[in-house]
N, C-alpha and C. Protein backbone atom coordinates (compact mmCIF):
# COMPACT_ATOMS: atom_id res chain seq x y z
N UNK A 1 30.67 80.03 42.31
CA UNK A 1 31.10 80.06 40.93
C UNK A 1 30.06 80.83 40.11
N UNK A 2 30.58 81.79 39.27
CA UNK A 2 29.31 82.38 38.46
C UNK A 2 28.93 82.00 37.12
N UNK A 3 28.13 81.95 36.99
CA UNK A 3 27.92 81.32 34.97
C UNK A 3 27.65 82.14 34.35
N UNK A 4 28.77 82.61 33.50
CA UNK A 4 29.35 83.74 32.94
C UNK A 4 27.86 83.61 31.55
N UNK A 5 27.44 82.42 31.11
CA UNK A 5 26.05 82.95 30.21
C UNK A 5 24.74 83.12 30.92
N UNK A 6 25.05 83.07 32.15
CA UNK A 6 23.67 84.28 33.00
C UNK A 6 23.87 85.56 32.82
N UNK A 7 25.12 85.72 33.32
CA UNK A 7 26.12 87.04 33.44
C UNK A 7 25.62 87.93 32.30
N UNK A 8 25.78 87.54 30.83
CA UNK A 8 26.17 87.97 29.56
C UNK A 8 24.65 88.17 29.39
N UNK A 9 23.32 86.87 29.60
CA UNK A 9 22.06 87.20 29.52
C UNK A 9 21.37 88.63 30.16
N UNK A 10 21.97 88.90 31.84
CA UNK A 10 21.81 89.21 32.24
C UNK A 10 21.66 90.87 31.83
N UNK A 11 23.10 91.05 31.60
CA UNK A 11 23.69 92.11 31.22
C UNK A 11 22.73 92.54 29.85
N UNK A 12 22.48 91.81 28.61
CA UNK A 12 22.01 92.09 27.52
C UNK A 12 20.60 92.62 28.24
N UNK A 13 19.53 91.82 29.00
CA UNK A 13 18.41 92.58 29.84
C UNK A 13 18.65 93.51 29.94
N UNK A 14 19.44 93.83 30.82
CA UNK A 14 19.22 94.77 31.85
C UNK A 14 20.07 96.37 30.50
N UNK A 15 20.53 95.99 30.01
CA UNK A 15 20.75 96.81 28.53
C UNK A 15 19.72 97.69 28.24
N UNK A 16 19.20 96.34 27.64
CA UNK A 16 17.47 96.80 27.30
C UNK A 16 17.04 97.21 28.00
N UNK A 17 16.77 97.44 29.51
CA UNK A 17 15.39 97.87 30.25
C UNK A 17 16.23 99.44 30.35
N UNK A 18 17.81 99.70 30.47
CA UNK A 18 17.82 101.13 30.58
C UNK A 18 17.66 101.31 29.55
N UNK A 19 18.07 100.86 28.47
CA UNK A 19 17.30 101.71 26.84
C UNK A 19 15.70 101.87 26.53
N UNK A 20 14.74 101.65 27.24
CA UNK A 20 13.45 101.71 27.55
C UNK A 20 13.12 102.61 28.24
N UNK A 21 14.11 102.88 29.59
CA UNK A 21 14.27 104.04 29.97
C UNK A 21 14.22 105.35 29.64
N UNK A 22 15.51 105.49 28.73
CA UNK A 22 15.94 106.69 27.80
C UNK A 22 15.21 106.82 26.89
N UNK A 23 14.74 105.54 26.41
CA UNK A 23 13.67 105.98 25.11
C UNK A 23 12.50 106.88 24.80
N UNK A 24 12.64 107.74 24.34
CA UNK A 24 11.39 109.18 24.16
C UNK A 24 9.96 108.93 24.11
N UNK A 25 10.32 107.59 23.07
CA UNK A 25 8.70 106.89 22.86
C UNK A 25 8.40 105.83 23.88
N UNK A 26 8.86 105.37 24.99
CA UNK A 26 8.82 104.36 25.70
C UNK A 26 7.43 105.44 27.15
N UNK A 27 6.11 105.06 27.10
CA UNK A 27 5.57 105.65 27.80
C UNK A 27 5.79 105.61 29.58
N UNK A 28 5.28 106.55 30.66
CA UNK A 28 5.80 107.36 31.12
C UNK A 28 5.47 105.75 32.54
N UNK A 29 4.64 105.14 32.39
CA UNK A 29 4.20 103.87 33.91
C UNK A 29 5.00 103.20 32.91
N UNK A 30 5.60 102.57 31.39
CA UNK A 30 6.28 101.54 31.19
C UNK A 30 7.48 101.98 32.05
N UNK A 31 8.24 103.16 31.75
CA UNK A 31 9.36 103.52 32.39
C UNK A 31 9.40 103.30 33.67
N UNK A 32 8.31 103.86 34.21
CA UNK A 32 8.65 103.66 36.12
C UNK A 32 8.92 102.15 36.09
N UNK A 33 8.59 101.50 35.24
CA UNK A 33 8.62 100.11 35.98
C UNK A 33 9.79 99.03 35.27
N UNK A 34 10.81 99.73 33.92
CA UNK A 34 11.90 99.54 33.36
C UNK A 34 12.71 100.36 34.68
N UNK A 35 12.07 100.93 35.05
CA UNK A 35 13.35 101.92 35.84
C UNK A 35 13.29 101.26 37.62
N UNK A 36 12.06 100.61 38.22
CA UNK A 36 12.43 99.64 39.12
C UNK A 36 12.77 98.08 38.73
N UNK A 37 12.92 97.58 37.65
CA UNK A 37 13.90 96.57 37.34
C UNK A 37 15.44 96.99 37.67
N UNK A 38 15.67 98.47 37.04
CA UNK A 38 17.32 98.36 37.35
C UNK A 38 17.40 98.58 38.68
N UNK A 39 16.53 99.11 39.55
CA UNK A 39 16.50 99.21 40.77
C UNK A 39 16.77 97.87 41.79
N UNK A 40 16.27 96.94 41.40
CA UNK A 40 16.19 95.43 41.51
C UNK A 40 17.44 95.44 41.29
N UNK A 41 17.71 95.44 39.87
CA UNK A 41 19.14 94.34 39.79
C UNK A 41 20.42 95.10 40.42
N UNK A 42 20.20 96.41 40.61
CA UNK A 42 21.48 96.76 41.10
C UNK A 42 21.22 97.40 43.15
N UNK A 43 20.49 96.51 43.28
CA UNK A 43 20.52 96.26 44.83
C UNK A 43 20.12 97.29 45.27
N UNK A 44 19.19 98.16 44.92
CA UNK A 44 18.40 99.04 45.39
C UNK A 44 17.40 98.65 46.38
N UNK A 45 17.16 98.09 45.78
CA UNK A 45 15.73 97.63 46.20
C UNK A 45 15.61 96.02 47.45
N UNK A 46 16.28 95.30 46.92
CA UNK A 46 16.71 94.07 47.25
C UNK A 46 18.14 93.58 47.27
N UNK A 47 19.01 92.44 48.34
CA UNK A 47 20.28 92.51 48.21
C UNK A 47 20.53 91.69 46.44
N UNK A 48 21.10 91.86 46.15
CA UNK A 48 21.66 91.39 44.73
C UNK A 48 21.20 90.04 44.61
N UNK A 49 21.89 89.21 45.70
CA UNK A 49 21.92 87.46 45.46
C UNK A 49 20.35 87.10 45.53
N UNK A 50 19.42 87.77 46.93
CA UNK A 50 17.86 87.16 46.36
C UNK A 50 17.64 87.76 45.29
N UNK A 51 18.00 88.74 44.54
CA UNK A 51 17.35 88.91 43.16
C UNK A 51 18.21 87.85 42.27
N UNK A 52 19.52 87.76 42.30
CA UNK A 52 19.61 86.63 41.24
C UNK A 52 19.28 85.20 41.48
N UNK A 53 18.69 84.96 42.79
CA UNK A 53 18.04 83.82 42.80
C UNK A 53 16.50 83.45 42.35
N UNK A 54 16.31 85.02 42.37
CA UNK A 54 14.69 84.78 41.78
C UNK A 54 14.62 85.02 40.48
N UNK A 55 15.62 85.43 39.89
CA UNK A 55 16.01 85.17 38.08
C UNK A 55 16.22 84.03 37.81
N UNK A 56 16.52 83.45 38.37
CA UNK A 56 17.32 81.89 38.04
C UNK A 56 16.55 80.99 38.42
N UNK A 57 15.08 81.04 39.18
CA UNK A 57 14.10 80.78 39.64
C UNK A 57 13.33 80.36 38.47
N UNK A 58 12.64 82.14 38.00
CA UNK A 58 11.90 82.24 36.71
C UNK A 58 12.45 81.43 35.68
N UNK A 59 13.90 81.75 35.40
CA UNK A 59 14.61 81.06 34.08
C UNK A 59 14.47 79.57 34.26
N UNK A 60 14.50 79.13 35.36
CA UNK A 60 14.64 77.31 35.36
C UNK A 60 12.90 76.97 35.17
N UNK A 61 11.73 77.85 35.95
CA UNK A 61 10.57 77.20 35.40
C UNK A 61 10.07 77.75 34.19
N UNK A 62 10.66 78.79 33.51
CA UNK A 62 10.59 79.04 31.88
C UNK A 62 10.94 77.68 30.75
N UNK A 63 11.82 77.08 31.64
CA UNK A 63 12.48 75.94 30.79
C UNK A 63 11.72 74.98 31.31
N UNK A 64 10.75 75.23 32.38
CA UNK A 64 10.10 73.42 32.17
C UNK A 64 8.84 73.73 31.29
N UNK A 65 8.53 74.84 31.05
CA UNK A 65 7.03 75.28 30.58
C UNK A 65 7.16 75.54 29.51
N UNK A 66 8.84 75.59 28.64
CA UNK A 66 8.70 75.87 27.15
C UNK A 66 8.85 74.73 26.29
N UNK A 67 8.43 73.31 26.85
CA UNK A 67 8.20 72.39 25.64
C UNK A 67 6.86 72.36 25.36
């Protein structure tokens, strides 16, 4: 089953990291490394599901460490 507000989080990220990309003023090592995130999420690099398990990883101990 997928949880369509990972999905939507997800998507808004990964937005951002190619607009960081394209961005003129976004310097030239931030980019290489906006530009292996999308590499990540779109299974370049790694199969898809261990990367969204290690998002969902980070996101669940983000939430024990933000009270």
């Amino acid at each position: 089953m997928r949880d369509s507000a990972n999905d939507s989080r997800a998507k808004i990220f990964l937005d951002g990291e190619e607009a960081l990309v394209q961005h003129h003023g976004t310097p030239a090592g931030q980019k290489e490394i906006h530009a292996e995130t999308l590499d990540l999420a779109n299974g370049r690099a790694f199969p898809t599901p261990q990367l969204k398990r290690l998002v969902e990883r980070i996101d669940f101990a983000a939430q024990l460490f933000s009270d």
